[in-house]
PDB file of N, CA and C in Angstrom:
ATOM      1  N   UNK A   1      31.094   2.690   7.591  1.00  0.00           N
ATOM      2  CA  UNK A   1      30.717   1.497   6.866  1.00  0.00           C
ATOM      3  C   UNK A   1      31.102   1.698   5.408  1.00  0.00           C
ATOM      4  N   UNK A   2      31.324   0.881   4.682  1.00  0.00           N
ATOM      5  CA  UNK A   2      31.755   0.875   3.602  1.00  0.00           C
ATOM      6  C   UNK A   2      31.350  -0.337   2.639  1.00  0.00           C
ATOM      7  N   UNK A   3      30.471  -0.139   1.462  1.00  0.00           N
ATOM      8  CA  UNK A   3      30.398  -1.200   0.756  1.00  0.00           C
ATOM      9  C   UNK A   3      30.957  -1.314  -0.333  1.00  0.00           C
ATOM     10  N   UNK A   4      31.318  -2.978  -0.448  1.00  0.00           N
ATOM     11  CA  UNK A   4      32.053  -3.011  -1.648  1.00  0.00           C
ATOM     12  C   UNK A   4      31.516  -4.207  -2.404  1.00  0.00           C
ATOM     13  N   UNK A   5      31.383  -4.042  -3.901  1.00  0.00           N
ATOM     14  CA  UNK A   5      30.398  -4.917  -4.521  1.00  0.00           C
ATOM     15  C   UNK A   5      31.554  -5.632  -5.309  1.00  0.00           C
ATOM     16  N   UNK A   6      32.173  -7.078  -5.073  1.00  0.00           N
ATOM     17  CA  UNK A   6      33.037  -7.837  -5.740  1.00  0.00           C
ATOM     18  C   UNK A   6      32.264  -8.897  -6.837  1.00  0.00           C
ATOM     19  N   UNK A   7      32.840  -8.728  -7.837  1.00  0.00           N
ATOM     20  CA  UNK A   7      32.117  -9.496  -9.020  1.00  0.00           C
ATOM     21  C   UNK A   7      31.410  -8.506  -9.870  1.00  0.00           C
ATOM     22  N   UNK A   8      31.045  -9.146 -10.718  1.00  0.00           N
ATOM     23  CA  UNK A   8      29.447  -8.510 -11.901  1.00  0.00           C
ATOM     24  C   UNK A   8      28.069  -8.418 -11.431  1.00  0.00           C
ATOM     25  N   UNK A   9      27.542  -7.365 -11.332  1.00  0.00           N
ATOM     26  CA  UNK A   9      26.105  -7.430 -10.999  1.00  0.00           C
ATOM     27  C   UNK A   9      25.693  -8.349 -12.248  1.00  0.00           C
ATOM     28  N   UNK A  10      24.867  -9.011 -11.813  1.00  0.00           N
ATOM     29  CA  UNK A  10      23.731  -9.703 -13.162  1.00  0.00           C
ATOM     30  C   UNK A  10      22.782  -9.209 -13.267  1.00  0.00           C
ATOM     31  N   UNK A  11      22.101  -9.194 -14.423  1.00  0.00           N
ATOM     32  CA  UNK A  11      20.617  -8.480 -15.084  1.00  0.00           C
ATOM     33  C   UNK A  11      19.692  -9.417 -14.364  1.00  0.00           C
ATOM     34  N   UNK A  12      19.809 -10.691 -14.083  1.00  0.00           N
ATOM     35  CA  UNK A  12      18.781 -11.488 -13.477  1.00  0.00           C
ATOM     36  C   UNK A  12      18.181 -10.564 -12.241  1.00  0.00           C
ATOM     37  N   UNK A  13      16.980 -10.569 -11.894  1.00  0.00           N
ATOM     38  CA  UNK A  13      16.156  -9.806 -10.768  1.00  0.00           C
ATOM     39  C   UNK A  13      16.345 -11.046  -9.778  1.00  0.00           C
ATOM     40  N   UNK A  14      16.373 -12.492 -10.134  1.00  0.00           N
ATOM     41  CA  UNK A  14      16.779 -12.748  -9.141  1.00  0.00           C
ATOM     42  C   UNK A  14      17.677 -13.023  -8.290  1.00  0.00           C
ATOM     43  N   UNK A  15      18.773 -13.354  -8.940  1.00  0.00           N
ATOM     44  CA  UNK A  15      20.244 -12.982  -8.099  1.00  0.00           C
ATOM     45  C   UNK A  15      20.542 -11.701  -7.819  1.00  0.00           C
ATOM     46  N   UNK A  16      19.858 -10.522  -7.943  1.00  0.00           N
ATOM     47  CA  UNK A  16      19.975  -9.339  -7.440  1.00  0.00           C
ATOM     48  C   UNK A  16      19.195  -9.308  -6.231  1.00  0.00           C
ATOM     49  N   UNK A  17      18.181 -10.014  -5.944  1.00  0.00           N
ATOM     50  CA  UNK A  17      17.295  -9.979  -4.588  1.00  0.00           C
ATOM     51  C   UNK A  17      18.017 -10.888  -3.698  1.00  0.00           C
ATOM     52  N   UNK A  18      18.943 -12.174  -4.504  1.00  0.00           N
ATOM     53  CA  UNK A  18      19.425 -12.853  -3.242  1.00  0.00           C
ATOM     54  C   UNK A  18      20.528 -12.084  -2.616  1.00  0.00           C
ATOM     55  N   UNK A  19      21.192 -11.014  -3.333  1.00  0.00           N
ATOM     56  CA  UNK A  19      22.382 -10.333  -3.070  1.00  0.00           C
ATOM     57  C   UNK A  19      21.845  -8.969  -2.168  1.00  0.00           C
ATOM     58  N   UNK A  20      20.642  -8.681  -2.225  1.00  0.00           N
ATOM     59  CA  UNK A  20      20.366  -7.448  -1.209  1.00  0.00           C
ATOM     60  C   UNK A  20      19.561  -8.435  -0.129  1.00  0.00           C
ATOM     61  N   UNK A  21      19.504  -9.896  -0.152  1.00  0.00           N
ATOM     62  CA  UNK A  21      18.678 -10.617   1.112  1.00  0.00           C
ATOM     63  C   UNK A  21      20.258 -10.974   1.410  1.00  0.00           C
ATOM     64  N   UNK A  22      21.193 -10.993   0.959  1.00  0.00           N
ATOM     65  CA  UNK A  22      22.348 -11.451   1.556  1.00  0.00           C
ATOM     66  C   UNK A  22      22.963  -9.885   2.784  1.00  0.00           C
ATOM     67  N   UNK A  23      23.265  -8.887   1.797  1.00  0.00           N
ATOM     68  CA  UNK A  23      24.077  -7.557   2.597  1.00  0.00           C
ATOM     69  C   UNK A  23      22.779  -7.695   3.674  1.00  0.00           C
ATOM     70  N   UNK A  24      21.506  -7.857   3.646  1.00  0.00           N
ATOM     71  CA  UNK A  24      20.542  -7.621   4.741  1.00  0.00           C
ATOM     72  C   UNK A  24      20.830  -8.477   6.254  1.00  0.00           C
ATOM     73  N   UNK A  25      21.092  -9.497   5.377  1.00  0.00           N
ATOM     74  CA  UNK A  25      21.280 -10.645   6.134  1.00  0.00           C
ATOM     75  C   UNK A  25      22.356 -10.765   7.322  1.00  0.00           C
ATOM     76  N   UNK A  26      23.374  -9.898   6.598  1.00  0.00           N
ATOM     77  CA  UNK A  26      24.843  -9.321   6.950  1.00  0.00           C
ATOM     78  C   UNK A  26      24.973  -8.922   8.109  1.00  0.00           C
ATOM     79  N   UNK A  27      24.136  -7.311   7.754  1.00  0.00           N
ATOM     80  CA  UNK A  27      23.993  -5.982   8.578  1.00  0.00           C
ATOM     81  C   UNK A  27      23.148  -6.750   9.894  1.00  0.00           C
ATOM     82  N   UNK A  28      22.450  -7.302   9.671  1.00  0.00           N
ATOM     83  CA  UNK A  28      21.576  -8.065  10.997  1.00  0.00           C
ATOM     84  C   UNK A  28      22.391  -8.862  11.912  1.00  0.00           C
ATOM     85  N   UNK A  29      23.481  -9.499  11.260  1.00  0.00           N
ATOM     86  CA  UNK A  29      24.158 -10.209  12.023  1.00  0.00           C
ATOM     87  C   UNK A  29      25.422  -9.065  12.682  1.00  0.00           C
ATOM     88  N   UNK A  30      25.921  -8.749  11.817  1.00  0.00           N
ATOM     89  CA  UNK A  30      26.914  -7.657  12.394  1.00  0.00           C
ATOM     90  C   UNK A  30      26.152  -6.752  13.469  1.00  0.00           C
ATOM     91  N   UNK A  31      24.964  -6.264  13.651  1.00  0.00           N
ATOM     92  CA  UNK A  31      24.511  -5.806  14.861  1.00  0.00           C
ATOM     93  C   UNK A  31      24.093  -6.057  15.852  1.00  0.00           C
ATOM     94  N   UNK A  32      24.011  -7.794  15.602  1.00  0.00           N
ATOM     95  CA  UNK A  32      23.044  -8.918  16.953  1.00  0.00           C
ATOM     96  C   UNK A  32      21.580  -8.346  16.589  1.00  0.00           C
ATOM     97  N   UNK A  33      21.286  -8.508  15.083  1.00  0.00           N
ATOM     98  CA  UNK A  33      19.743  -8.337  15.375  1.00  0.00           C
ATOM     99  C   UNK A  33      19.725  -9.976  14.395  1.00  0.00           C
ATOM    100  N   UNK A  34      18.389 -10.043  14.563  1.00  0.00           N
ATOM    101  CA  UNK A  34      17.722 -11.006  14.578  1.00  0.00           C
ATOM    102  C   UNK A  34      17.636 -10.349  13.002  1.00  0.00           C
ATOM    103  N   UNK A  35      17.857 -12.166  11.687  1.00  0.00           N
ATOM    104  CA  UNK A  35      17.754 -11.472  10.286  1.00  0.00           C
ATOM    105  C   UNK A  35      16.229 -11.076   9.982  1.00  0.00           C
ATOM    106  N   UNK A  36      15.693 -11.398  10.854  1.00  0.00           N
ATOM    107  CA  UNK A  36      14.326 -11.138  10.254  1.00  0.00           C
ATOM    108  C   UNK A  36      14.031  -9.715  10.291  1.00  0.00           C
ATOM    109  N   UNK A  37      14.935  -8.828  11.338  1.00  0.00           N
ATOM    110  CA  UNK A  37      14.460  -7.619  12.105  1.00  0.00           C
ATOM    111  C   UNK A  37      15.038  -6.946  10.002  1.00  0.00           C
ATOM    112  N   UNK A  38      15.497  -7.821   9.086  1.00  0.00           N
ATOM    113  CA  UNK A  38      15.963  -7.113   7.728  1.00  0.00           C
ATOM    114  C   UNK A  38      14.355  -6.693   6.964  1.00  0.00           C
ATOM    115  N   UNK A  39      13.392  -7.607   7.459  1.00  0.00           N
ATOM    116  CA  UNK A  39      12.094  -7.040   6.644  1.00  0.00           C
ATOM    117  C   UNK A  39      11.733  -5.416   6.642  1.00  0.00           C
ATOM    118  N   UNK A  40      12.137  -4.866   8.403  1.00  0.00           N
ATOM    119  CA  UNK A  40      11.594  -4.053   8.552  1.00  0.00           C
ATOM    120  C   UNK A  40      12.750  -2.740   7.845  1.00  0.00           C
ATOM    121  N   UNK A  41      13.737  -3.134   7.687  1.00  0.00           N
ATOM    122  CA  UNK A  41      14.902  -2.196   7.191  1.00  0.00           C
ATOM    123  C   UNK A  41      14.760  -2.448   5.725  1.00  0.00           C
ATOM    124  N   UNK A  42      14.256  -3.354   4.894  1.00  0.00           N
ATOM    125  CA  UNK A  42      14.131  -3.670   3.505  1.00  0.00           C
ATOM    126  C   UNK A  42      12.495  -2.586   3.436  1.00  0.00           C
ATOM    127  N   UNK A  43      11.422  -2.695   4.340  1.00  0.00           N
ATOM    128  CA  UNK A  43      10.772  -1.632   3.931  1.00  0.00           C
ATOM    129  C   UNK A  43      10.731  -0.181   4.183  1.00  0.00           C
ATOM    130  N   UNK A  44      11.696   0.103   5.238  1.00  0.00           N
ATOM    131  CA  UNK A  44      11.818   1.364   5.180  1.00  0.00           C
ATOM    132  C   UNK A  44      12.726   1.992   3.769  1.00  0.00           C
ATOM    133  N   UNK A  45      14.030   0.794   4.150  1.00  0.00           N
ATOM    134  CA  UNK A  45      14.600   1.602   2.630  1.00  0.00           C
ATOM    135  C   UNK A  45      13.755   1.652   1.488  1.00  0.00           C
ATOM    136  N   UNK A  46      12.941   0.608   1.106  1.00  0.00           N
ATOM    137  CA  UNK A  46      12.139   1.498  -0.177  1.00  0.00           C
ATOM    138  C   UNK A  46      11.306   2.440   0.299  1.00  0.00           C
ATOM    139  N   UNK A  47      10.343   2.700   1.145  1.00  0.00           N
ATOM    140  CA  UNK A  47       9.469   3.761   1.324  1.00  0.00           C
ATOM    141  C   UNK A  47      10.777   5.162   1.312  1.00  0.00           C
ATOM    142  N   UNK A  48      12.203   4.992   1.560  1.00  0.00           N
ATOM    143  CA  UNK A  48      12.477   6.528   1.841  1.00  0.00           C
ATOM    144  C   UNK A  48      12.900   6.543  -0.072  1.00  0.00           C
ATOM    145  N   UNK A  49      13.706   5.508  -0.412  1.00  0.00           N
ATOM    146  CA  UNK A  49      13.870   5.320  -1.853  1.00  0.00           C
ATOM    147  C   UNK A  49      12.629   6.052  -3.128  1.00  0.00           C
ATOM    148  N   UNK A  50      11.553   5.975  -2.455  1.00  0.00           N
ATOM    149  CA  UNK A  50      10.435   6.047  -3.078  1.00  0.00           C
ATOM    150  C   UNK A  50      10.058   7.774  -3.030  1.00  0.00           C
ATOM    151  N   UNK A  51      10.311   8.236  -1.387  1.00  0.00           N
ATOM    152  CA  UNK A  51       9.785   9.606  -1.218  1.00  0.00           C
ATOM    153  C   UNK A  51      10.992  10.181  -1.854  1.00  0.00           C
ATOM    154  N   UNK A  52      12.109   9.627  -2.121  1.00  0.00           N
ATOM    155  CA  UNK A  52      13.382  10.370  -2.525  1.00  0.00           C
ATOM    156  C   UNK A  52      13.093  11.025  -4.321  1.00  0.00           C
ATOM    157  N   UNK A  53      12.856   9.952  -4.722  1.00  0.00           N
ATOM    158  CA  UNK A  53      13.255   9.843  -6.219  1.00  0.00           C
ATOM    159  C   UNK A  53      11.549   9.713  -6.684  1.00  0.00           C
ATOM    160  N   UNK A  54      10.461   9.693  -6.382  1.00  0.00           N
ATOM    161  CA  UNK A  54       9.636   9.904  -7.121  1.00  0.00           C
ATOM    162  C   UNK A  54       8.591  11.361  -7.180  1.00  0.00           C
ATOM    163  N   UNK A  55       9.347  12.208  -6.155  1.00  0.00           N
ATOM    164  CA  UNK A  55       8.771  13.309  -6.364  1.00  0.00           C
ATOM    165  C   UNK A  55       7.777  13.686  -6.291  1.00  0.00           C
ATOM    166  N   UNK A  56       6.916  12.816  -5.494  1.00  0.00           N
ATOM    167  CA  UNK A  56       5.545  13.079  -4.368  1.00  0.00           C
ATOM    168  C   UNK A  56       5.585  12.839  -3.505  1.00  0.00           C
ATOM    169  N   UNK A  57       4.641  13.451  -2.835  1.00  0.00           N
ATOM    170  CA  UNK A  57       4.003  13.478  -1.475  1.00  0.00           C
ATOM    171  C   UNK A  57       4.003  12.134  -0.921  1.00  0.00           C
ATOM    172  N   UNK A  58       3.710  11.371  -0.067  1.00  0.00           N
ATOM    173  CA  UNK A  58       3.735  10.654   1.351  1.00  0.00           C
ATOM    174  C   UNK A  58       2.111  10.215   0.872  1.00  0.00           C
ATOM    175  N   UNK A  59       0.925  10.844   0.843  1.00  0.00           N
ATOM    176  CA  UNK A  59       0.553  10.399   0.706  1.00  0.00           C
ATOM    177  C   UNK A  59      -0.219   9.975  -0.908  1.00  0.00           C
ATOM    178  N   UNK A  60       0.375  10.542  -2.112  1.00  0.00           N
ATOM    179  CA  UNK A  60       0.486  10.026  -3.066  1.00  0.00           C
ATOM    180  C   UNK A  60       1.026   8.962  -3.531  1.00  0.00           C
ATOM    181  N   UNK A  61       2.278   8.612  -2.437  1.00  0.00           N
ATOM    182  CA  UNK A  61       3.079   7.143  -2.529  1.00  0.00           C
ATOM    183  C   UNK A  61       2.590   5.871  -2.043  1.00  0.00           C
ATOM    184  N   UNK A  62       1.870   5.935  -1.029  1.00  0.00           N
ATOM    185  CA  UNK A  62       1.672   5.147  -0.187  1.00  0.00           C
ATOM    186  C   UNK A  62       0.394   3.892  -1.002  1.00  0.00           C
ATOM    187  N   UNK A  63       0.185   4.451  -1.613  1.00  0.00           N
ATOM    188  CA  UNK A  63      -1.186   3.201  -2.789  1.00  0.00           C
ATOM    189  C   UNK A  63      -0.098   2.526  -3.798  1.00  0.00           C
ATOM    190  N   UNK A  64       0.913   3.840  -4.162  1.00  0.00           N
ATOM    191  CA  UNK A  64       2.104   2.847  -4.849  1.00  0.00           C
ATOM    192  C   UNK A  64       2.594   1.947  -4.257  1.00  0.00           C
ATOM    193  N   UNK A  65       3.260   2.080  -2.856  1.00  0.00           N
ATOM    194  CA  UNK A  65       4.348   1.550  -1.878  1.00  0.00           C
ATOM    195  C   UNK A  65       3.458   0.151  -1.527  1.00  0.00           C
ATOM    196  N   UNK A  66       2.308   0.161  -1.293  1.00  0.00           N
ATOM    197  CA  UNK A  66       0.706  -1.248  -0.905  1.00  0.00           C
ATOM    198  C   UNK A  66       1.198  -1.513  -2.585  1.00  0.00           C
ATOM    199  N   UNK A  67       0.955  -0.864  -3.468  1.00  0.00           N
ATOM    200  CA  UNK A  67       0.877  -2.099  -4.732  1.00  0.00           C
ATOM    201  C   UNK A  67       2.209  -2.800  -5.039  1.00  0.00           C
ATOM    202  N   UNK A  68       2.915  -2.283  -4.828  1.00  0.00           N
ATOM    203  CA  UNK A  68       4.350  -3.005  -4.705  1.00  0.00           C
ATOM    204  C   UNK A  68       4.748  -3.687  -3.905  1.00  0.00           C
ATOM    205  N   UNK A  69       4.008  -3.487  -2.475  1.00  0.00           N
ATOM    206  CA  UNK A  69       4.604  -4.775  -1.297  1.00  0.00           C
ATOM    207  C   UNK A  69       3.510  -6.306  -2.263  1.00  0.00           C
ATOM    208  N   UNK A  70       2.520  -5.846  -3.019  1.00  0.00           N
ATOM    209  CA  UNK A  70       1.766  -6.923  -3.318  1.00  0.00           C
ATOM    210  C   UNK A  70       2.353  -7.440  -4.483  1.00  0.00           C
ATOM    211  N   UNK A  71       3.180  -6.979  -5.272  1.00  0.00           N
ATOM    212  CA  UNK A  71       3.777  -7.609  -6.536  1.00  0.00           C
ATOM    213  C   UNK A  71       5.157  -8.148  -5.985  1.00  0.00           C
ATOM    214  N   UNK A  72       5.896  -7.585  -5.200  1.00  0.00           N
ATOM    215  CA  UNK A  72       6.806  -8.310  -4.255  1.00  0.00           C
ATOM    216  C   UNK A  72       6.973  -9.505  -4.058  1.00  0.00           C
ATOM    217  N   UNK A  73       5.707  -9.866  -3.972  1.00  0.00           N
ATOM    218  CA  UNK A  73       5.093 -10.921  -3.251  1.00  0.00           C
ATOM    219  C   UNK A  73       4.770 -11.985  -3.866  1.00  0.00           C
ATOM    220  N   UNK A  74       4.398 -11.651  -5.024  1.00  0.00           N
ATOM    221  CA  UNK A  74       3.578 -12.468  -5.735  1.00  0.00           C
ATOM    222  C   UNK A  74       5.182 -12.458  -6.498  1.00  0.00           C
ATOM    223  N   UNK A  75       6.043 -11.521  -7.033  1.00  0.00           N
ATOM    224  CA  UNK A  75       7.486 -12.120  -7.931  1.00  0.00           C
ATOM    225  C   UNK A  75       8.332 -12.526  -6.353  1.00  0.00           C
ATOM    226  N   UNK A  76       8.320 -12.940  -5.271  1.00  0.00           N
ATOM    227  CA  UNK A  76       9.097 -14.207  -4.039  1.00  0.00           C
ATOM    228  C   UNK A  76       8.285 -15.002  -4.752  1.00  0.00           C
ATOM    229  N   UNK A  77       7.780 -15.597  -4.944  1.00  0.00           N
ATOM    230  CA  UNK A  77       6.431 -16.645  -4.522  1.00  0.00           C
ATOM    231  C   UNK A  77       7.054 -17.257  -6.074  1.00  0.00           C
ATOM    232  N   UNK A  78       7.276 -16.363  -7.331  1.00  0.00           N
ATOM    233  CA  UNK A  78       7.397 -16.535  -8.318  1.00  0.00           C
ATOM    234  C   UNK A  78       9.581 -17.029  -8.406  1.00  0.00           C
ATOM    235  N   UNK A  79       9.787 -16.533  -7.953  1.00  0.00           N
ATOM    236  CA  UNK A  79      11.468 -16.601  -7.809  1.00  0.00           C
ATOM    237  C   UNK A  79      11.552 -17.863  -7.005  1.00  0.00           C
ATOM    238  N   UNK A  80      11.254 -18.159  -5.846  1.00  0.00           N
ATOM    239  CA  UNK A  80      11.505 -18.643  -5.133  1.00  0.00           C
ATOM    240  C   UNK A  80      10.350 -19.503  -4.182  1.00  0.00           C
ATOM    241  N   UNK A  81      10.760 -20.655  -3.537  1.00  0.00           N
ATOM    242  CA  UNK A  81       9.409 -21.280  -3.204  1.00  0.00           C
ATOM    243  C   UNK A  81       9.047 -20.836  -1.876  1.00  0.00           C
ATOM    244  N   UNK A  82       8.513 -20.172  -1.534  1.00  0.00           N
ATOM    245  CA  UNK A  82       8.128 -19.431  -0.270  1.00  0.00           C
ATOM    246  C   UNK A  82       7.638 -20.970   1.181  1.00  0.00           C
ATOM    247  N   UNK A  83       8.531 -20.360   2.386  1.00  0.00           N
ATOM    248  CA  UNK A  83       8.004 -21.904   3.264  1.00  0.00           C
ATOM    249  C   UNK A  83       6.213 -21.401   3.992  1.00  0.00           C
ATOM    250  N   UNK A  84       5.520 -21.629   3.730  1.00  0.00           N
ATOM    251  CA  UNK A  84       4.481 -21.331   4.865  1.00  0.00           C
ATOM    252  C   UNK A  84       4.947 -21.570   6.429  1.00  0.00           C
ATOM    253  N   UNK A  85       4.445 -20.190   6.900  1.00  0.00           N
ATOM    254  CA  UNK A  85       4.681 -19.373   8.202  1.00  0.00           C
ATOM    255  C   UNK A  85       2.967 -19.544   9.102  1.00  0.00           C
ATOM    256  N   UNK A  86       3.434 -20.263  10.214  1.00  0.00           N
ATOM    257  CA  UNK A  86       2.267 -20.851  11.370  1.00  0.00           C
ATOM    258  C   UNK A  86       2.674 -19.199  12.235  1.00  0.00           C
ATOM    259  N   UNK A  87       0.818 -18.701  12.382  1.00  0.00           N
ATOM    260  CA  UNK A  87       1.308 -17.458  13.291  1.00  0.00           C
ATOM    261  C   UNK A  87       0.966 -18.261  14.506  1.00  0.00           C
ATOM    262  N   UNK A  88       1.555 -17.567  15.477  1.00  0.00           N
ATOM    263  CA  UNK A  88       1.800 -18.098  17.263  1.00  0.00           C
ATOM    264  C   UNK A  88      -0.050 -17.626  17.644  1.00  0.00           C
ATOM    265  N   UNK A  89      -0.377 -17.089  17.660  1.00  0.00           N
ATOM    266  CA  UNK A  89      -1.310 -17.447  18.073  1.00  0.00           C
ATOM    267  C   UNK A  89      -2.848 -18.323  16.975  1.00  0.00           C
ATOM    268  N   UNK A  90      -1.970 -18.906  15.842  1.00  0.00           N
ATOM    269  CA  UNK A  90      -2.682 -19.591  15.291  1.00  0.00           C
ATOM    270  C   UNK A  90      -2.756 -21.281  15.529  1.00  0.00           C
ATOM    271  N   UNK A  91      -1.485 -21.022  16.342  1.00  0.00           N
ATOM    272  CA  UNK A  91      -0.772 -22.506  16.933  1.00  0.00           C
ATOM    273  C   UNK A  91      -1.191 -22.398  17.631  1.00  0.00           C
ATOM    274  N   UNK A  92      -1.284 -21.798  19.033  1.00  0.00           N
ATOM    275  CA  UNK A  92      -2.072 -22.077  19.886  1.00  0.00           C
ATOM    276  C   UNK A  92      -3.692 -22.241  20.113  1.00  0.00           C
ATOM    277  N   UNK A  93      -4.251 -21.960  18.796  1.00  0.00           N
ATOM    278  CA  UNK A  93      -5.823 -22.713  18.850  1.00  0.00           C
ATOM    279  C   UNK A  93      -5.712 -23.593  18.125  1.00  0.00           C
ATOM    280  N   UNK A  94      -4.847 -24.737  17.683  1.00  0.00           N
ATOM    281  CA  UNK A  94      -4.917 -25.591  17.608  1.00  0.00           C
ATOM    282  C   UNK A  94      -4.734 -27.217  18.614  1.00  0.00           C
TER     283      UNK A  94
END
């Protein structure tokens, strides 16, 4: 595999998230997975990103790795207008 980044990265955080929801988006299709199956490959790569380069333990990271899936969240929500998601078995008690 080989990546190649054509153009200027931008300083914007958010055209940098649409460009790693794009290569995600990619890799999912190039393997017949389903793009969603990219959430679970977007959190492993930071959790190994994290044990790599911050130089603790697993479980010193892991209160970091929870406070960051929660600011994540809250800068989507802030970038972008998030669609509300019906869970399947919330549909079915209705």
């Amino acid at each position: 595999m080989e990546i190649e980044i054509k153009g200027k990265v931008t300083a914007d955080p958010r055209d940098r998230v649409l460009a790693i929801e794009a290569v995600t988006k990619a890799i999912c299709q190039e393997t017949g997975q389903d793009p969603a199956e990219g959430v679970m490959m977007l959190l492993t790569a930071a959790a190994h990103l994290m044990a790599v380069y911050s130089g603790k333990s697993a479980d010193q990271n892991i209160m970091t790795l929870a406070s960051c899936l929660g600011n994540a969240t809250v800068a989507a929500d802030d970038f972008f207008k998030l669609k509300t998601v019906t869970i399947a078995s919330e549909a079915a008690n209705c």
